[in-house]
Protein backbone atom coordinates (compact mmCIF):
# COMPACT_ATOMS: atom_id res chain seq x y z
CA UNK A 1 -0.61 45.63 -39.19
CA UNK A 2 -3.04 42.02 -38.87
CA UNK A 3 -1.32 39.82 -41.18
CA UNK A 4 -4.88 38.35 -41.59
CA UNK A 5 -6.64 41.76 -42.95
CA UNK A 6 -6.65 41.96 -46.66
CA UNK A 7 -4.79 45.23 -48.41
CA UNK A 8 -8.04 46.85 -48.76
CA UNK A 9 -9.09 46.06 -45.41
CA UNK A 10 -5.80 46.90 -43.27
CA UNK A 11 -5.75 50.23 -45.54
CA UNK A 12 -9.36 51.68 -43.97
CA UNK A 13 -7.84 51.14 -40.65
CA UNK A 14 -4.87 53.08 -40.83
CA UNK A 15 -5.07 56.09 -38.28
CA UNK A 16 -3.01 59.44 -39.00
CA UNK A 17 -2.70 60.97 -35.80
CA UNK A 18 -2.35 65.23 -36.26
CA UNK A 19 -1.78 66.99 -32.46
CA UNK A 20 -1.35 70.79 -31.31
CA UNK A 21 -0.96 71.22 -27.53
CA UNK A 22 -0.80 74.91 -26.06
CA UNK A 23 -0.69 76.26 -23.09
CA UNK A 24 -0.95 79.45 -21.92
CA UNK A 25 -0.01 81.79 -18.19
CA UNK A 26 -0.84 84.48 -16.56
CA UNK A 27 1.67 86.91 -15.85
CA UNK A 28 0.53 90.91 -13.88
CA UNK A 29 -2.75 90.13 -15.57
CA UNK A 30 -1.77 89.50 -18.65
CA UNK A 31 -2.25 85.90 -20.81
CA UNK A 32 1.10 84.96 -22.19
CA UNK A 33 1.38 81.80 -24.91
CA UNK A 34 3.69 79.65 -22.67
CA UNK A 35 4.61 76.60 -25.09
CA UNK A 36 2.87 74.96 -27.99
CA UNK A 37 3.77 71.83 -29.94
CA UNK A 38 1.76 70.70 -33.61
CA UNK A 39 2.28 67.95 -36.37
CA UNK A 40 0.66 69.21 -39.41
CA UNK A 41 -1.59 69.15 -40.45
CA UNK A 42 -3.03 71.62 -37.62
CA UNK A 43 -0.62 74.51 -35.99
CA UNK A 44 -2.05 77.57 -34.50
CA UNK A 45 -2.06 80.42 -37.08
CA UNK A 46 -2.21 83.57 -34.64
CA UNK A 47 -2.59 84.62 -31.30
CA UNK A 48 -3.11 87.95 -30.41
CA UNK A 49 -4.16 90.17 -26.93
CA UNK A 50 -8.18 90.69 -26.65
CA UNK A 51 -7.33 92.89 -23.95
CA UNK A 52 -6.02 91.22 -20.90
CA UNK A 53 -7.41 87.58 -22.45
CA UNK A 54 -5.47 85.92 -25.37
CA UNK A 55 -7.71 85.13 -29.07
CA UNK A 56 -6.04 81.73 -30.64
CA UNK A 57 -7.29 81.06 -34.26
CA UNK A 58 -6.77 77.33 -34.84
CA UNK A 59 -5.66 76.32 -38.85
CA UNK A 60 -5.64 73.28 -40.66
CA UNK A 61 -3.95 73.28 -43.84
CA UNK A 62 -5.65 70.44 -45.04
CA UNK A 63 -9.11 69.84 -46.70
CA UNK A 64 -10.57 68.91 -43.68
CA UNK A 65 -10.80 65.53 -41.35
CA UNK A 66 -9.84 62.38 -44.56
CA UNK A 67 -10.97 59.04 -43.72
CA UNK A 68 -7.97 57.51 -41.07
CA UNK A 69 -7.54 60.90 -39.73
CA UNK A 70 -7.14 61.87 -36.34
CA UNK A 71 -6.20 64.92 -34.28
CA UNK A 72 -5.33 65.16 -30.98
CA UNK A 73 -5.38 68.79 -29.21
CA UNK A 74 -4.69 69.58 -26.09
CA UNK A 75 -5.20 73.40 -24.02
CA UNK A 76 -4.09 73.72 -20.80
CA UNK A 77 -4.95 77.58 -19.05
CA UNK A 78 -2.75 77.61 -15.78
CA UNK A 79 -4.24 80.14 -12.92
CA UNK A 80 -5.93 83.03 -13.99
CA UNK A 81 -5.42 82.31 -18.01
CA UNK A 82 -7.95 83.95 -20.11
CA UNK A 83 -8.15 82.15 -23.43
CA UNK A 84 -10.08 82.57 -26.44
CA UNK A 85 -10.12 79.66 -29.41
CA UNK A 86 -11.40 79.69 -32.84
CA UNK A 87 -10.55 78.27 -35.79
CA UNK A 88 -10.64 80.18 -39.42
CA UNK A 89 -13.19 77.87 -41.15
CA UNK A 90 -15.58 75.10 -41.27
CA UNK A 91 -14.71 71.63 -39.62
CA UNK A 92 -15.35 69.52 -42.44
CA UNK A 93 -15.24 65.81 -42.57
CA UNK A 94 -14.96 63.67 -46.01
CA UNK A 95 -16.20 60.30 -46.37
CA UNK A 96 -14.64 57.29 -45.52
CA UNK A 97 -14.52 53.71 -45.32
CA UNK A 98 -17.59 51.35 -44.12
CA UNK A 99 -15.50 49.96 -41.22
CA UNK A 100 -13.24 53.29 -40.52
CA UNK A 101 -13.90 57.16 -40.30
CA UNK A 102 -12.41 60.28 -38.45
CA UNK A 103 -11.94 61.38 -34.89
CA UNK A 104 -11.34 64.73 -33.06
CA UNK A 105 -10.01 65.26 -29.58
CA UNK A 106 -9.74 67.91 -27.29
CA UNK A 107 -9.00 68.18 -23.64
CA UNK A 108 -9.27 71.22 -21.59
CA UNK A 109 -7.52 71.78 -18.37
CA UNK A 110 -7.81 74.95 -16.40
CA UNK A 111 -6.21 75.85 -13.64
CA UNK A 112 -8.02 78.20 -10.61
CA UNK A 113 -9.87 81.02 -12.24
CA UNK A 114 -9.21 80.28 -15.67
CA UNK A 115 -10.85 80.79 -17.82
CA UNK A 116 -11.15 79.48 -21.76
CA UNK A 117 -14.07 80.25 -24.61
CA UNK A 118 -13.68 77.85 -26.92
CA UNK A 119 -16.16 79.33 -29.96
CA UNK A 120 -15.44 77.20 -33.13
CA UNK A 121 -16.35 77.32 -36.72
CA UNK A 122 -19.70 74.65 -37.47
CA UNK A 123 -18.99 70.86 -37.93
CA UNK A 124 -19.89 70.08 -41.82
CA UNK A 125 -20.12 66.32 -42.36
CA UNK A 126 -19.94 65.29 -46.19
CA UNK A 127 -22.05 62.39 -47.60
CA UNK A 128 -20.72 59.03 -46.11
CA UNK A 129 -18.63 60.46 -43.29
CA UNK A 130 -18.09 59.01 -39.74
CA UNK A 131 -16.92 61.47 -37.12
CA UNK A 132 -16.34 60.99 -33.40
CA UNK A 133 -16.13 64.00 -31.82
CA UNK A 134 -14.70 63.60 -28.18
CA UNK A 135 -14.41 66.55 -25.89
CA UNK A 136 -12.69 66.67 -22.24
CA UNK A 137 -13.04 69.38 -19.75
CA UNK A 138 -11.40 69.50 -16.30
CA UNK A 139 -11.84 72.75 -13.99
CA UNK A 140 -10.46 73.83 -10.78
CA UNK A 141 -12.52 76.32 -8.25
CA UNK A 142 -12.92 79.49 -10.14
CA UNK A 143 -12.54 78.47 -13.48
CA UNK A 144 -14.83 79.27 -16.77
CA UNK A 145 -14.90 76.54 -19.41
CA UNK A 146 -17.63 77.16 -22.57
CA UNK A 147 -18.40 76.22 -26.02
CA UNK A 148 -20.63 76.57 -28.64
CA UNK A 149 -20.94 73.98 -31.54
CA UNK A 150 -23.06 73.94 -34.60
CA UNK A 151 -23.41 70.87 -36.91
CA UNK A 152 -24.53 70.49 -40.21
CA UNK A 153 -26.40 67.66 -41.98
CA UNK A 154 -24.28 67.99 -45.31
CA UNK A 155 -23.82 70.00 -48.16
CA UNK A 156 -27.35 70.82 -48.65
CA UNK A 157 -26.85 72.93 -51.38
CA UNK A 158 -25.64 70.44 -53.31
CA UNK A 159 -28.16 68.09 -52.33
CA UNK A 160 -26.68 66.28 -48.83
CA UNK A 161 -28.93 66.13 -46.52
CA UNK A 162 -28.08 63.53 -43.78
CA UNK A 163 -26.24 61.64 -45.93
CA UNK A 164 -23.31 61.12 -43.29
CA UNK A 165 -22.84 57.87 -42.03
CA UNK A 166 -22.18 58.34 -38.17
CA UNK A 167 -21.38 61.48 -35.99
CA UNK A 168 -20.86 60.51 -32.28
CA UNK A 169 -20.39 63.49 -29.59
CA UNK A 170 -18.88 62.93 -26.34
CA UNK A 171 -18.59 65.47 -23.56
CA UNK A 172 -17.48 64.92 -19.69
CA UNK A 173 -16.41 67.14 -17.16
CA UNK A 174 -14.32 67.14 -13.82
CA UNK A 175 -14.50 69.74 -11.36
CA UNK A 176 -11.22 68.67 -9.14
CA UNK A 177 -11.63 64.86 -8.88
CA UNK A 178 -15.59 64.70 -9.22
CA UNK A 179 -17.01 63.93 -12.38
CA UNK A 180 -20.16 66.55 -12.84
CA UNK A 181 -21.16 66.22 -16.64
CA UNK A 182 -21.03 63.13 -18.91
CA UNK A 183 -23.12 63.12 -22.40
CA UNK A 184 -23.20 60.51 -25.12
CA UNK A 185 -24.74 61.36 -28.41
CA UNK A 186 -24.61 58.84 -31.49
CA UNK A 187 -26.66 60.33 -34.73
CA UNK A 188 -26.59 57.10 -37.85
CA UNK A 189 -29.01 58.91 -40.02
CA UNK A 190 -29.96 55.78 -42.29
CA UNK A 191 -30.55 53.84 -38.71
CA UNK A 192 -33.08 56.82 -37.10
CA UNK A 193 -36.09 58.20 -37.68
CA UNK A 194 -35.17 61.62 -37.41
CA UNK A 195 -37.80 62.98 -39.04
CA UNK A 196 -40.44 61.64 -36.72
CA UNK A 197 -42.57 63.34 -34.47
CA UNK A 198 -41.18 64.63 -31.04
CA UNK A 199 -37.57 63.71 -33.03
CA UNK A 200 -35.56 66.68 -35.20
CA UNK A 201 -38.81 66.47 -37.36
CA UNK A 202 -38.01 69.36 -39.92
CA UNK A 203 -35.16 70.46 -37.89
CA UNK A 204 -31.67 69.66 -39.74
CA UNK A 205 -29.00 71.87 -37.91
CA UNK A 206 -28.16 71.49 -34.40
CA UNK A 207 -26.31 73.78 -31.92
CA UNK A 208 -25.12 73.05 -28.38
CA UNK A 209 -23.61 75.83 -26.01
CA UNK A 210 -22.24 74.86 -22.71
CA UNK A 211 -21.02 76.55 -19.57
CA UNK A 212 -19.36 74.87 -16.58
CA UNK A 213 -18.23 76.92 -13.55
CA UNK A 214 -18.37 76.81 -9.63
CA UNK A 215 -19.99 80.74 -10.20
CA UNK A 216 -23.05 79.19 -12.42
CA UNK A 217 -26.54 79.60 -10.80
CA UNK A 218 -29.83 79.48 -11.39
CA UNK A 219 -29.94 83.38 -11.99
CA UNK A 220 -27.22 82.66 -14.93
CA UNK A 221 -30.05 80.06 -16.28
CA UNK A 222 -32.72 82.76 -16.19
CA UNK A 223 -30.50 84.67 -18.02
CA UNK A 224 -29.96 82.86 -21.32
CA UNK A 225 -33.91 81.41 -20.92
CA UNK A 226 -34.89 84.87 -20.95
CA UNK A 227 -32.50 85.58 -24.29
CA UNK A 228 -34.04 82.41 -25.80
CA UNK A 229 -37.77 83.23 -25.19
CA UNK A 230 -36.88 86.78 -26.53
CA UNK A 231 -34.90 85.74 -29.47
CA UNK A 232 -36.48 86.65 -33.11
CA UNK A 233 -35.64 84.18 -35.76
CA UNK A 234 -35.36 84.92 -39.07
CA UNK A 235 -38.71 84.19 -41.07
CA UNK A 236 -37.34 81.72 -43.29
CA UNK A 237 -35.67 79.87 -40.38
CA UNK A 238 -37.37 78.68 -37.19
CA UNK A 239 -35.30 78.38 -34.38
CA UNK A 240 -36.42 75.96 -31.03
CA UNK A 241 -33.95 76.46 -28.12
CA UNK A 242 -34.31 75.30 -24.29
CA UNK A 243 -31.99 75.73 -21.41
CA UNK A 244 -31.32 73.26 -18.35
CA UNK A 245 -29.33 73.13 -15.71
CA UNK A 246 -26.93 70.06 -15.52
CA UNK A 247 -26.00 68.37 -12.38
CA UNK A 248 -23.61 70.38 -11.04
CA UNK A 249 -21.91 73.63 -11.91
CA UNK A 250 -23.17 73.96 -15.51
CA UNK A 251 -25.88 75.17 -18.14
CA UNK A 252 -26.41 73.21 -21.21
CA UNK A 253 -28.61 74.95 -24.02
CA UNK A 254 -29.53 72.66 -27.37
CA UNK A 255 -31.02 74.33 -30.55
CA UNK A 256 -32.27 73.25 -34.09
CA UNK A 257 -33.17 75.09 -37.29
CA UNK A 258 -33.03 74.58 -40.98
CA UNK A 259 -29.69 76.35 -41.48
CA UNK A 260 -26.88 77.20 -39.88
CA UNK A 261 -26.17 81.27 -39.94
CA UNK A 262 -29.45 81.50 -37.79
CA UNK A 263 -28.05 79.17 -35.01
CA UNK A 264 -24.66 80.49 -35.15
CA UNK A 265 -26.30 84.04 -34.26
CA UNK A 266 -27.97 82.90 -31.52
CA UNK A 267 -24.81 80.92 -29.87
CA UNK A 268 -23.24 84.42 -30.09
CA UNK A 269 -25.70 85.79 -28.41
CA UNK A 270 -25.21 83.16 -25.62
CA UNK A 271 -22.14 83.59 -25.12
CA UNK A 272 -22.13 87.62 -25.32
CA UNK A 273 -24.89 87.17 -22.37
CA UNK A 274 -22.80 84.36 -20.68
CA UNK A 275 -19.35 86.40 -21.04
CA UNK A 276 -21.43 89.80 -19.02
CA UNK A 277 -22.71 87.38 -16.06
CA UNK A 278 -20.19 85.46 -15.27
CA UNK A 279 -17.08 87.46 -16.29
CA UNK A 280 -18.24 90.89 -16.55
CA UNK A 281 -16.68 91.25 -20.13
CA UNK A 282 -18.33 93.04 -23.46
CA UNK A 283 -18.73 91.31 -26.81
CA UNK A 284 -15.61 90.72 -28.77
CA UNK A 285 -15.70 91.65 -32.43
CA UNK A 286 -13.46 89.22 -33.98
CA UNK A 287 -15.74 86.30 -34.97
CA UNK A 288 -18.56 85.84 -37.78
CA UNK A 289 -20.63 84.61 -34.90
């Protein structure tokens, strides 16, 4: 600790550090668990065959992300893994400290034709919270990496709307040694207009699915573009949606609406679509989205 920090200073910098690592083989077809490691407060709750894949459902026994807080998890599907992660409820970050806030890692490492869905619960952020959210991908040839995340603006039934302090949202991705994908995203609601024309205007949800793999093409693109030009949003609750390819090997698709059932039926649909292209597997059942 800085001698020279006050006690209410040096107290909104202390950092709890939470980690779960897992990973997971492939044995005559089958995904095994091979080893996993957890501090609380996060420890996988349940795995269980989806078929010949593996379903993971992620718990934290706290209340959510607390100011100081971070967690650390780490997946690792060695050759021909085929993992599915969830988690059993919404991320949700409390406020914190002017100079501190919370953090959330995850790395991804999969091994030649692995494969790992990573489909989590939405991202709440309570008034005055500060979240970086840091993701890390690396494939090998063959491999499947996706995700779908959904973030919400604050309690809005109670009247939070933006009210967060900072959310920051980092992705890269390696394919071998090569780095193909890099995004930065920094959202400081009191700083940004967001309201403005051409900006999230009435928009206050926000969905991003991903999809990085040496099999992605342009007719995989087509694919989901169609699905979005197709899709039927609820009256209530416009949906806007666009699909790109990214450098190499991937499809990013970003989406806004004014809640954030609506977009977390329409990354389902994504992924259902993205799951028969690529890996010639049905819906699974197991998730509300």
């Amino acid at each position: 600790m800085n001698a020279g920090l006050g006690g209410e200073a040096a107290a909104r910098h202390i950092v709890r550090t939470s980690v779960l690592r897992a990973s997971f083989s492939c044995m005559d077809g089958q995904t095994r668990l091979a080893n996993k490691f957890h501090t609380a407060p996060i420890k996988i709750a349940k795995v269980f065959p989806l078929g010949k894949q593996l379903g993971v459902i992620v718990m934290d026994v706290s209340p959510g992300l607390l100011d100081g807080d971070r967690y650390e998890l780490d997946w690792k599907a060695e050759a021909g893994g085929h993992v599915m992660i969830t988690n059993q409820s919404y991320t949700k970050v409390h406020p914190s400290q002017p100079l501190s806030g919370s953090s959330l890692l995850q790395r991804f490492e999969l091994g030649e034709r692995a494969v790992i869905e990573h489909m989590p619960e939405p991202i709440m952020l309570y008034k005055d919270a500060a979240l970086h959210n840091d993701t890390c991908v690396r494939l090998q040839a063959g491999s499947v990496w996706m995700q779908a995340d959904v973030l919400c603006p604050g309690r809005t039934l109670r009247g939070e709307r933006f009210a967060y302090r900072s959310c920051r949202n980092d992705l890269t991705v390696h394919y071998g040694d090569e780095l193909i994908y890099a995004q930065r995203q920094r959202i400081e609601p009191a700083l940004q207009t967001l309201a403005a024309p051409g900006s999230w205007e009435d928009m206050t949800h926000t969905a991003s699915f991903y999809v990085f793999s040496d099999r992605v093409d342009v007719a995989l693109l087509e694919r989901l573009q169609a699905l979005l030009d197709s899709h039927q949003a609820p009256a209530e609750h416009a949906v806007l949606a666009g699909a790109s390819l990214t450098y190499r090997h991937g499809v990013a698709v970003m989406a806004a609406s004014t809640a954030a059932w609506p977009l977390q039926q329409l990354m389902r649909l994504l992924w259902e679509e993205t799951r028969e292209a690529l890996l010639g597997c049905g819906p699974l059942r197991l998730l509300a989205f």
